[in-house]
Protein backbone atom coordinates (compact mmCIF):
# COMPACT_ATOMS: atom_id res chain seq x y z
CA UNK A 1 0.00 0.00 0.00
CA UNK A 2 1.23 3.30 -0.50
CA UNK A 3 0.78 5.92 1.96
CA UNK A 4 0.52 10.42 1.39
CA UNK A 5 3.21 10.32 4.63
CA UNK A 6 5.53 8.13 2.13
CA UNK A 7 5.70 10.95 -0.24
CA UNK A 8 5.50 14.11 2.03
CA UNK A 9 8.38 14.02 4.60
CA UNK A 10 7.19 15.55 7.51
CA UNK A 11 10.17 18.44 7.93
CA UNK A 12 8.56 19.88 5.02
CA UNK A 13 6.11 23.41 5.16
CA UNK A 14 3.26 22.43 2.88
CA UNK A 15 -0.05 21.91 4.17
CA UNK A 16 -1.74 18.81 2.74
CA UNK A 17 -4.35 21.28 1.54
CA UNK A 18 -2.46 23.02 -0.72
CA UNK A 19 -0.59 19.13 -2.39
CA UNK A 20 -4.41 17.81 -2.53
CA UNK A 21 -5.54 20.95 -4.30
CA UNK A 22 -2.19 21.52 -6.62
CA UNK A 23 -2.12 17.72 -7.35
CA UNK A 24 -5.88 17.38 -9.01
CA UNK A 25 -4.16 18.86 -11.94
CA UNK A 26 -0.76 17.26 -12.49
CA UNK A 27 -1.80 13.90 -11.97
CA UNK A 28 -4.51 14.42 -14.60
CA UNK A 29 -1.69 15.59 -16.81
CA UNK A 30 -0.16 13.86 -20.18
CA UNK A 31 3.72 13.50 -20.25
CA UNK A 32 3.53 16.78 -21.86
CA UNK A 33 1.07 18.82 -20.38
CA UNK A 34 3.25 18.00 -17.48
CA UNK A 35 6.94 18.96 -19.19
CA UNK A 36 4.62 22.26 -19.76
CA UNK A 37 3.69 22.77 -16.34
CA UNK A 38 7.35 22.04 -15.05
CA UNK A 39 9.10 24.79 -17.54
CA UNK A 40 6.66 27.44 -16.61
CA UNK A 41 6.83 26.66 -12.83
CA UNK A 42 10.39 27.03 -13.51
CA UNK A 43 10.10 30.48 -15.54
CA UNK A 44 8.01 31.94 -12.69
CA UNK A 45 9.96 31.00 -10.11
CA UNK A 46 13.76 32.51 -10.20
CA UNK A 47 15.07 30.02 -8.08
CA UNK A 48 14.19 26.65 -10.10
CA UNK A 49 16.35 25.59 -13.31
CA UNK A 50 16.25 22.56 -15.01
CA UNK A 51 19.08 20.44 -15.12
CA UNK A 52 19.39 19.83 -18.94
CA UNK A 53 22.46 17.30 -17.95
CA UNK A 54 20.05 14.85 -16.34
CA UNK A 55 17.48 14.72 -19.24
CA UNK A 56 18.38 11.78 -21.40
CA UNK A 57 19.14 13.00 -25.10
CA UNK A 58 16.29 11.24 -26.60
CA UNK A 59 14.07 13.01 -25.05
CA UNK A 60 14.95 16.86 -25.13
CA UNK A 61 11.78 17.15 -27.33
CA UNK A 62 10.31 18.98 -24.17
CA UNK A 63 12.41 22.36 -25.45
CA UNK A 64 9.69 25.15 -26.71
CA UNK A 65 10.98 25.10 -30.02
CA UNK A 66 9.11 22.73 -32.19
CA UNK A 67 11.20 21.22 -35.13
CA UNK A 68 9.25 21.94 -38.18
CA UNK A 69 9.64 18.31 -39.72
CA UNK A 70 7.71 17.23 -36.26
CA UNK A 71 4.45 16.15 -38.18
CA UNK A 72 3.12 13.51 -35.32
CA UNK A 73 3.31 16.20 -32.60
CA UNK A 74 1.68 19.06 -34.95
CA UNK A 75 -1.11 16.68 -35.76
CA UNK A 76 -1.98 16.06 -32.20
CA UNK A 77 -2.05 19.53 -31.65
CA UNK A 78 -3.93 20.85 -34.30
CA UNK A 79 -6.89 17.54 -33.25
CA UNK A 80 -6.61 18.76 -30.04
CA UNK A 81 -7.88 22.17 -30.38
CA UNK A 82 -11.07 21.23 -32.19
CA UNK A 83 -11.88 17.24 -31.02
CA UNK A 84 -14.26 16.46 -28.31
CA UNK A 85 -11.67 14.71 -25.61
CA UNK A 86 -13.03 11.12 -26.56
CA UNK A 87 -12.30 11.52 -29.92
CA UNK A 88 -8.66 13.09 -28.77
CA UNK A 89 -7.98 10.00 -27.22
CA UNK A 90 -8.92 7.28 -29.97
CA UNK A 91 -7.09 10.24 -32.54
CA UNK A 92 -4.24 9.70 -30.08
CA UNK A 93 -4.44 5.81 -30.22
CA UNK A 94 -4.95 5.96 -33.94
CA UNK A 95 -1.38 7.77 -34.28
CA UNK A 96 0.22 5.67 -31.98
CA UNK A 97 -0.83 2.97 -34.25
CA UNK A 98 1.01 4.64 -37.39
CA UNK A 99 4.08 2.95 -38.63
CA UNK A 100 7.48 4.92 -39.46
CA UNK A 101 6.29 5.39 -43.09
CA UNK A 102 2.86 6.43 -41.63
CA UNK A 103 1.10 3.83 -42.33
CA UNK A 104 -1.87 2.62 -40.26
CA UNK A 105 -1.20 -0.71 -38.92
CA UNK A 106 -4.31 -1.35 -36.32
CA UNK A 107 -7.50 -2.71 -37.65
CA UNK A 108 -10.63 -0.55 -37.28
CA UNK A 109 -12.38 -3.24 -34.88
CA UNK A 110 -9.64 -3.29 -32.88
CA UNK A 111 -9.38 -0.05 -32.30
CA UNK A 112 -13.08 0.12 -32.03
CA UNK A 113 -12.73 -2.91 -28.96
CA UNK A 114 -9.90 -0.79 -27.40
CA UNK A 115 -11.31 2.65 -27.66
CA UNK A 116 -15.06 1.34 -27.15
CA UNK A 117 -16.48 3.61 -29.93
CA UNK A 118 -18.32 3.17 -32.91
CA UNK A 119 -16.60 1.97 -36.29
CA UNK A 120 -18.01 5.09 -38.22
CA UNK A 121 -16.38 7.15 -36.28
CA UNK A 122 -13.23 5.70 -36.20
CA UNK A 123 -13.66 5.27 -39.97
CA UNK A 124 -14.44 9.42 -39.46
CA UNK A 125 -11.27 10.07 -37.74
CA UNK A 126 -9.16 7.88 -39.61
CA UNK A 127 -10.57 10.42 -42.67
CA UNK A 128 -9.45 13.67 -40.85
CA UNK A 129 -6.24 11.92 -40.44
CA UNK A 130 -5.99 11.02 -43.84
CA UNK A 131 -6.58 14.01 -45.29
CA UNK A 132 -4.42 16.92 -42.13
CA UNK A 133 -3.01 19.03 -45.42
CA UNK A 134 -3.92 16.18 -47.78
CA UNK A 135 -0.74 13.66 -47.13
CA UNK A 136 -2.50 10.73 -46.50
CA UNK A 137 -1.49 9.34 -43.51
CA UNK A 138 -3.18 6.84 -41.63
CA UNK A 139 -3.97 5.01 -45.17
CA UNK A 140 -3.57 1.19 -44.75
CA UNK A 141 -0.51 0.83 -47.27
CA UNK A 142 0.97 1.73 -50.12
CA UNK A 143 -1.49 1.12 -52.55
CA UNK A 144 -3.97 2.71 -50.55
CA UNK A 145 -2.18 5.39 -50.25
CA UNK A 146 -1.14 5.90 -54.11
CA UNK A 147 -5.49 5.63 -54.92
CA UNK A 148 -5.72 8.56 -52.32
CA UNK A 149 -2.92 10.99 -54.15
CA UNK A 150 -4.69 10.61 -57.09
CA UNK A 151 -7.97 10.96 -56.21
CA UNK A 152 -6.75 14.01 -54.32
CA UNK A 153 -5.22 15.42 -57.77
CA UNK A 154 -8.25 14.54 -59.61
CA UNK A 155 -6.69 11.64 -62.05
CA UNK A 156 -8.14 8.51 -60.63
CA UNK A 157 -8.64 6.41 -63.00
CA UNK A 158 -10.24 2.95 -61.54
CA UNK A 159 -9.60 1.01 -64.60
CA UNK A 160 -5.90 1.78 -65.18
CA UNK A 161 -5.29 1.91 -61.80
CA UNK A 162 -6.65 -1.68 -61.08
CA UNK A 163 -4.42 -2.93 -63.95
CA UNK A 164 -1.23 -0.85 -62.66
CA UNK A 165 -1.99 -2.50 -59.17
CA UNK A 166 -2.09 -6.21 -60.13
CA UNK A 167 0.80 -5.77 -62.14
CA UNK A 168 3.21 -3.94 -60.26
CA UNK A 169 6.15 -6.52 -60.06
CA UNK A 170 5.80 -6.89 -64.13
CA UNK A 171 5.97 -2.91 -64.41
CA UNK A 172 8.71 -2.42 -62.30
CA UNK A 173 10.88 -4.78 -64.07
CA UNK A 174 9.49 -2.86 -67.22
CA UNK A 175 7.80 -6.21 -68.13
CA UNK A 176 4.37 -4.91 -70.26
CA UNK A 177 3.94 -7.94 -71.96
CA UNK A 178 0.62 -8.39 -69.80
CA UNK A 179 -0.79 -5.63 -72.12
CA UNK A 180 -1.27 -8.08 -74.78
CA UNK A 181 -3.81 -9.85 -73.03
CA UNK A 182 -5.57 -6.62 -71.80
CA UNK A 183 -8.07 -4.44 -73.47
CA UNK A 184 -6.30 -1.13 -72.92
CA UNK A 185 -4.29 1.18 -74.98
CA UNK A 186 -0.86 0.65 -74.42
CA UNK A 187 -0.17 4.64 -75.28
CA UNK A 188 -2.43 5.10 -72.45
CA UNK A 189 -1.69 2.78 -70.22
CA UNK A 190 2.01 4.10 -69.83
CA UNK A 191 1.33 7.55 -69.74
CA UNK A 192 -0.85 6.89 -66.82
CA UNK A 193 2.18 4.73 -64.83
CA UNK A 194 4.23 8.06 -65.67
CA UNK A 195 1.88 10.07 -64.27
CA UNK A 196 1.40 7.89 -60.97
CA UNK A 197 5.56 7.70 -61.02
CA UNK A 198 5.75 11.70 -61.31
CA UNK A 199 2.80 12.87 -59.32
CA UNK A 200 2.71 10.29 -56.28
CA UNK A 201 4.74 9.44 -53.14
CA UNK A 202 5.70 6.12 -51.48
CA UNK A 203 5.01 6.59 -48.11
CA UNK A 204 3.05 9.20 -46.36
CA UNK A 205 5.76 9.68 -43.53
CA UNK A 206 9.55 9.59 -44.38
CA UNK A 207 11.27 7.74 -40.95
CA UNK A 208 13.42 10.75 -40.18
CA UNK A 209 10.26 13.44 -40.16
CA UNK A 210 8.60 11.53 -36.94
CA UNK A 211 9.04 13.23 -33.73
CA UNK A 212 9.56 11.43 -30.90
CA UNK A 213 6.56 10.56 -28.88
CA UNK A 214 6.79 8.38 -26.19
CA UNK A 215 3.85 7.09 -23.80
CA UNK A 216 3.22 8.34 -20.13
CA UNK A 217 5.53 4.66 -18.91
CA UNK A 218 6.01 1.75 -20.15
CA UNK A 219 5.82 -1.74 -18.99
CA UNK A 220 9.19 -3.65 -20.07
CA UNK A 221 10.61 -7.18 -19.55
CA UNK A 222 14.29 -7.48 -18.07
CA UNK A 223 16.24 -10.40 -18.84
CA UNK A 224 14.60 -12.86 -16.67
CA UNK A 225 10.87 -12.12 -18.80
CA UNK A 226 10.23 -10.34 -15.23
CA UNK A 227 8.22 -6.75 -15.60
CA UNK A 228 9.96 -3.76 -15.15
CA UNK A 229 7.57 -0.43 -14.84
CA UNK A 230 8.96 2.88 -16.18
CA UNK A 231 7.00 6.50 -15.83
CA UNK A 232 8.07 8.93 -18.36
CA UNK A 233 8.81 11.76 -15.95
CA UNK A 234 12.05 13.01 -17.30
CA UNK A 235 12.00 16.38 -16.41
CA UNK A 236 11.35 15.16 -12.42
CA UNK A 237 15.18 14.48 -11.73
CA UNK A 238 16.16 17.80 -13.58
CA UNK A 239 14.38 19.97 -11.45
CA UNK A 240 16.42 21.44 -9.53
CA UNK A 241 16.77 24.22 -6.72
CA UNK A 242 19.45 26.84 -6.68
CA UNK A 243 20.02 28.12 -2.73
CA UNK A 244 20.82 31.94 -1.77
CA UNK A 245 22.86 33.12 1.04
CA UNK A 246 20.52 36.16 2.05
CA UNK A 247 22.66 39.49 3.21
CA UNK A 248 19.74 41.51 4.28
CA UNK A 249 17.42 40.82 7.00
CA UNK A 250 14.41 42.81 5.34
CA UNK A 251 11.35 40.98 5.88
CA UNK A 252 9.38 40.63 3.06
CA UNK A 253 12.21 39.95 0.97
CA UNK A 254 13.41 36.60 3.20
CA UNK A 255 9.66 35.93 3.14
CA UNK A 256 9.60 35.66 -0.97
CA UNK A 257 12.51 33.58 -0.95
CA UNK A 258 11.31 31.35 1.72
CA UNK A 259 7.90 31.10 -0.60
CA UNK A 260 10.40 30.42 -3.79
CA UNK A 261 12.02 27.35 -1.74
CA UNK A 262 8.23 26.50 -0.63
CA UNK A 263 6.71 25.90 -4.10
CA UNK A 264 9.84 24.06 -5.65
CA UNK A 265 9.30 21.42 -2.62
CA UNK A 266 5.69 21.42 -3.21
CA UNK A 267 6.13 20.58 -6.79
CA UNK A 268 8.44 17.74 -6.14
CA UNK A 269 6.46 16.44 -3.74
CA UNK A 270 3.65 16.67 -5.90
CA UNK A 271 5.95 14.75 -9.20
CA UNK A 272 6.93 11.97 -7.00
CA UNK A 273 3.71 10.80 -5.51
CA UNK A 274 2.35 10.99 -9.21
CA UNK A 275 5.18 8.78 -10.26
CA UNK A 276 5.23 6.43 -6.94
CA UNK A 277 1.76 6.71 -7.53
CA UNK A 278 1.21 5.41 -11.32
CA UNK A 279 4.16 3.66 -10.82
CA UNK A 280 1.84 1.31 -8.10
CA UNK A 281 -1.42 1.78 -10.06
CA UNK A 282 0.53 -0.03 -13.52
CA UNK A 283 2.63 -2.89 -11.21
CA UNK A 284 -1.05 -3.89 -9.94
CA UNK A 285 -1.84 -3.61 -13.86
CA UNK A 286 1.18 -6.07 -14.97
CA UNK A 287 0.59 -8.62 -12.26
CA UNK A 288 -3.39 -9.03 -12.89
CA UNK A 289 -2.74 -8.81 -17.01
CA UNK A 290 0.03 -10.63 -17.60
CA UNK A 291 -0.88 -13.30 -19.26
CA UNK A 292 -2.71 -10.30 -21.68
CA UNK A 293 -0.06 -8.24 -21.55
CA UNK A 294 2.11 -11.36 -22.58
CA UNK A 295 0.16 -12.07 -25.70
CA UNK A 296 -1.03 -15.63 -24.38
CA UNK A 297 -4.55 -14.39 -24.11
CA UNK A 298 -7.08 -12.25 -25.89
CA UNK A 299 -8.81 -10.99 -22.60
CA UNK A 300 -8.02 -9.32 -19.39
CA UNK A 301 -8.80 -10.34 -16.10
CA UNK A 302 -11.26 -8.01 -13.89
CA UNK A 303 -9.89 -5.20 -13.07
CA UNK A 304 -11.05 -2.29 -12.30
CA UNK A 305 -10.83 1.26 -10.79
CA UNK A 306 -12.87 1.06 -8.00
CA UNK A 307 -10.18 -2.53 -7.42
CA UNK A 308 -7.10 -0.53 -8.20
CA UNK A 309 -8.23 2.36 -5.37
CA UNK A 310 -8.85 -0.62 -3.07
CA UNK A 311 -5.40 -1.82 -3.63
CA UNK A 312 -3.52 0.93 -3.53
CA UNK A 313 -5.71 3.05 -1.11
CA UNK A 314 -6.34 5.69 -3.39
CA UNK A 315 -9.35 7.43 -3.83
CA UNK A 316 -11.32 6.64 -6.58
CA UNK A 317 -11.67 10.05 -8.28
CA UNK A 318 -7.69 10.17 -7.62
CA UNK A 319 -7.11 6.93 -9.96
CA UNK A 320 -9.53 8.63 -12.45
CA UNK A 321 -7.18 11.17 -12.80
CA UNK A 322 -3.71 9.70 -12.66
CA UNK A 323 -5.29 7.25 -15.21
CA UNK A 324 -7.03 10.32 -17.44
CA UNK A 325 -5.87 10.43 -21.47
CA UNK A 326 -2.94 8.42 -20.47
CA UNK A 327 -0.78 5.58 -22.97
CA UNK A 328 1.57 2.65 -22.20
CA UNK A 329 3.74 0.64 -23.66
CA UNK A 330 3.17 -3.05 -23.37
CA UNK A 331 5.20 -6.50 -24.72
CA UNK A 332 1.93 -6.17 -27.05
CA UNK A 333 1.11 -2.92 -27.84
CA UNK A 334 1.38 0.63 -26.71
CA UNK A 335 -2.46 0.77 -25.11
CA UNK A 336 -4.61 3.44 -23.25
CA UNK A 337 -4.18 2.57 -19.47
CA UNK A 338 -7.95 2.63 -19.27
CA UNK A 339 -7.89 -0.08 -22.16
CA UNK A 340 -6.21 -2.61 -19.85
CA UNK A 341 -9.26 -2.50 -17.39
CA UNK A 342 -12.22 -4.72 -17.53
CA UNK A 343 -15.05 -4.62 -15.00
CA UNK A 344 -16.93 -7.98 -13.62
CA UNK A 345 -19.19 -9.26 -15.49
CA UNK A 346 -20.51 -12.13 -13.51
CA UNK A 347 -18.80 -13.52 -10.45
CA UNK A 348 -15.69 -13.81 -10.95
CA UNK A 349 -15.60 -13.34 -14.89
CA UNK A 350 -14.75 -10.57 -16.63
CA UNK A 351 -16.53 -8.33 -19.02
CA UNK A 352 -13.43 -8.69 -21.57
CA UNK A 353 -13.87 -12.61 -21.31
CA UNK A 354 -17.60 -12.79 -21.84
CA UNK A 355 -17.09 -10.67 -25.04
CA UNK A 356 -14.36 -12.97 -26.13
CA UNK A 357 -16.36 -16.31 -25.76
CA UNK A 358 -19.34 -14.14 -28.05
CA UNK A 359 -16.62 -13.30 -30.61
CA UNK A 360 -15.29 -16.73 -30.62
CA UNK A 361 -18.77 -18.35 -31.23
CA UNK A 362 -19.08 -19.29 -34.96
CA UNK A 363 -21.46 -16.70 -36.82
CA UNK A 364 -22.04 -15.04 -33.39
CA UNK A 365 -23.15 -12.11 -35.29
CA UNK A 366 -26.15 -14.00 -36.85
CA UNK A 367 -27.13 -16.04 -33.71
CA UNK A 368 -29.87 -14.80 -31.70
CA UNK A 369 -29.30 -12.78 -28.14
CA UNK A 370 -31.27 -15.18 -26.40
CA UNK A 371 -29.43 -18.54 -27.50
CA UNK A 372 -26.13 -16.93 -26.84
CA UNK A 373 -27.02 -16.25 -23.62
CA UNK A 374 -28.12 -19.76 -23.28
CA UNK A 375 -24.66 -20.92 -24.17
CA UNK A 376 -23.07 -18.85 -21.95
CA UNK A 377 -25.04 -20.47 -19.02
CA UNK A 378 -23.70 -23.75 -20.07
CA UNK A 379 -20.54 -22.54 -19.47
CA UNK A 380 -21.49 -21.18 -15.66
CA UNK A 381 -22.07 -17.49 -16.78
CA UNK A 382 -25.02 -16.46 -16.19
CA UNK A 383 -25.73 -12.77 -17.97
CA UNK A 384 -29.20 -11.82 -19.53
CA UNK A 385 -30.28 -11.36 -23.55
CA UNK A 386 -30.03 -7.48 -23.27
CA UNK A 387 -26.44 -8.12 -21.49
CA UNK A 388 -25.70 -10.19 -24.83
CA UNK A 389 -26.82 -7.45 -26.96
CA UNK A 390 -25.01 -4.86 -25.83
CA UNK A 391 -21.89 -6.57 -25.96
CA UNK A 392 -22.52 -7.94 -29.45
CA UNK A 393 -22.69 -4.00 -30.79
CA UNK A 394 -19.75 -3.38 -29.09
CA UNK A 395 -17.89 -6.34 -30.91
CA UNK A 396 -19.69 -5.12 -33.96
CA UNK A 397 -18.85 -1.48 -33.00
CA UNK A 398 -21.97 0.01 -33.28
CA UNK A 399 -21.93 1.26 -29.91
């Protein structure tokens, strides 16, 4: 169990009202949001400096300059500003699911399952992506992506276009003997595959333009396939405190400096329980999920926050925040937190495992609610047609 006394040493002069009120915010706070909060804490106060020697080098993206080739963290932003805060988050997920040539590797029911939305509007988001200054990414692959550059310029052409596609190994060994058995115009035909060559790109993404953007922790295996939990909180060891010898005894003056020393041991009080903190909340995580988090399952085991504020003493409304808008990065995946929870279902079972016994039934999409429900009892869950329903549109991600 962790303890507030753990994390506030007692020869320290903050009130536990002021932490408690500060805290609501940073522990609700991305990796960023926080870096944010830590620089301008650090502006405002003139006796706080970051330590730039104790940030690794990988990650001195927190600098206010953004590099302008930094398309991943630009497109976040500019989702950000206009996106309901659901839709941030499966945006969010959807990027995180991009490949280095930015490419978009998840399937639209899984992300569905994970981000419990509807498939038209991940279908909806995956268009805004698609189409952030018209480069395409988040389109499923190469060919996918070539149909959307020329649709974009206006020279689609669905008949050359399906011939160029099934013959691509043939063209690019300038092989066009296939024409001969193809009612096309040879002319034609290869001024089109010019025009693709000229006018389209590869890849949405090149590997070196993608920022780096890095979860709020990760989970990690060490040598002996034991977990090892990281939180991203590099800025936390950097902050650091520069002391003044005061020569004047005015008042008010020791007062501000004593105020300056005050809010720099606040805030690192504050960053450590929020680390010790998540840090606790995502070893409970590991140790419930593992076989999940392994890959030698397709459910999770019930979990959820009302259990993770019981095991960690916690508040309830205080795991709701540390767990708010935050990612990790698994053995399978980099996940929402919130995506690793599942609530009981019956007993002992879990929501996430009654939904994988309906998606494992043959044609469960075509079998009525009430006979599922039926079969389920068989196998000592007991859960009602309506129960069945709901999580049928879910799998089917209409709800």
């Amino acid at each position: 169990m962790i303890k507030l006394e753990n994390i506030i040493t007692n020869d320290l002069n903050i009130t536990l009202n002021s932490f408690l009120y500060n805290s609501i915010s940073l522990f609700k706070y991305s990796s960023d949001e926080l870096n944010d909060y830590i620089i301008n804490t650090c502006r405002d106060n003139p006796l706080i400096y970051i330590d730039e020697d104790k940030i690794p080098l990988t990650v001195l993206s927190y600098r206010n300059e953004i590099k302008s080739d930094d398309i991943l963290s630009e497109i976040l932003q500019h989702f950000n500003c206009f996106l309901l805060e659901k839709d941030q988050l499966t945006m969010k997920y959807i990027i995180y699911s991009l490949n280095s040539k930015g490419f978009l590797e998840a399937d639209t029911k899984e992300i569905c399952s994970i981000m419990h939305t509807t498939e038209n509007n991940v279908e909806h988001l995956i268009n805004l992506l698609q189409n952030y200054e018209n480069r395409g990414i988040g389109c499923k692959n190469i060919v996918n992506f070539l149909s959307f550059q020329l649709k974009h310029k206006k020279i689609y052409n669905n008949y050359l276009f399906s011939i160029f596609i099934s013959h691509m190994d043939d063209i690019q060994k300038q092989n066009y003997s296939f024409l001969k058995s193809i009612d096309v115009n040879e002319t034609d035909f290869l001024s089109y595959v010019d025009l693709i060559k000229n006018s389209c790109e590869l890849f949405p993404v090149n590997g070196e333009d993608t920022s780096y953007l890095t979860p709020e922790a990760s989970i990690l295996l060490d040598d002996n396939n034991n977990f090892v939990i990281q939180v991203h909180d590099y800025l936390l060891e950097s902050v650091t405190f520069e002391p003044i010898n005061l020569t004047t005894a005015e008042n008010s003056f020791t007062r501000k400096v004593e105020s300056y020393k005050n809010d720099y041991e606040e805030l690192v009080s504050i960053l450590n329980a929020r680390k010790v903190y998540l840090a606790d909340i995502l070893t409970i995580i590991a140790n419930i999920q593992t076989d999940y988090l392994m890959g030698n399952t397709s459910f999770l085991n019930t979990l959820d926050q009302n259990m993770l504020a019981e095991y960690t003493s916690l508040s309830p409304a205080t795991i709701s925040r540390l767990l708010h808008n935050k990612f990790i990065a698994t053995p399978r995946g980099i996940y929402p937190i919130k995506s690793l929870l599942s609530k009981k279902c019956y007993k002992n079972t879990s929501v996430s495992y009654v939904m994988y016994l309906i998606k494992n039934l043959d044609d469960f999409e075509n079998i009525p609610d009430n006979k599922i429900s039926a079969m389920l009892n068989e196998q000592g869950i007991s859960i009602s047609r309506r129960t069945v329903n709901k999580y049928k549109n879910q799998l089917l991600g209409k709800i």
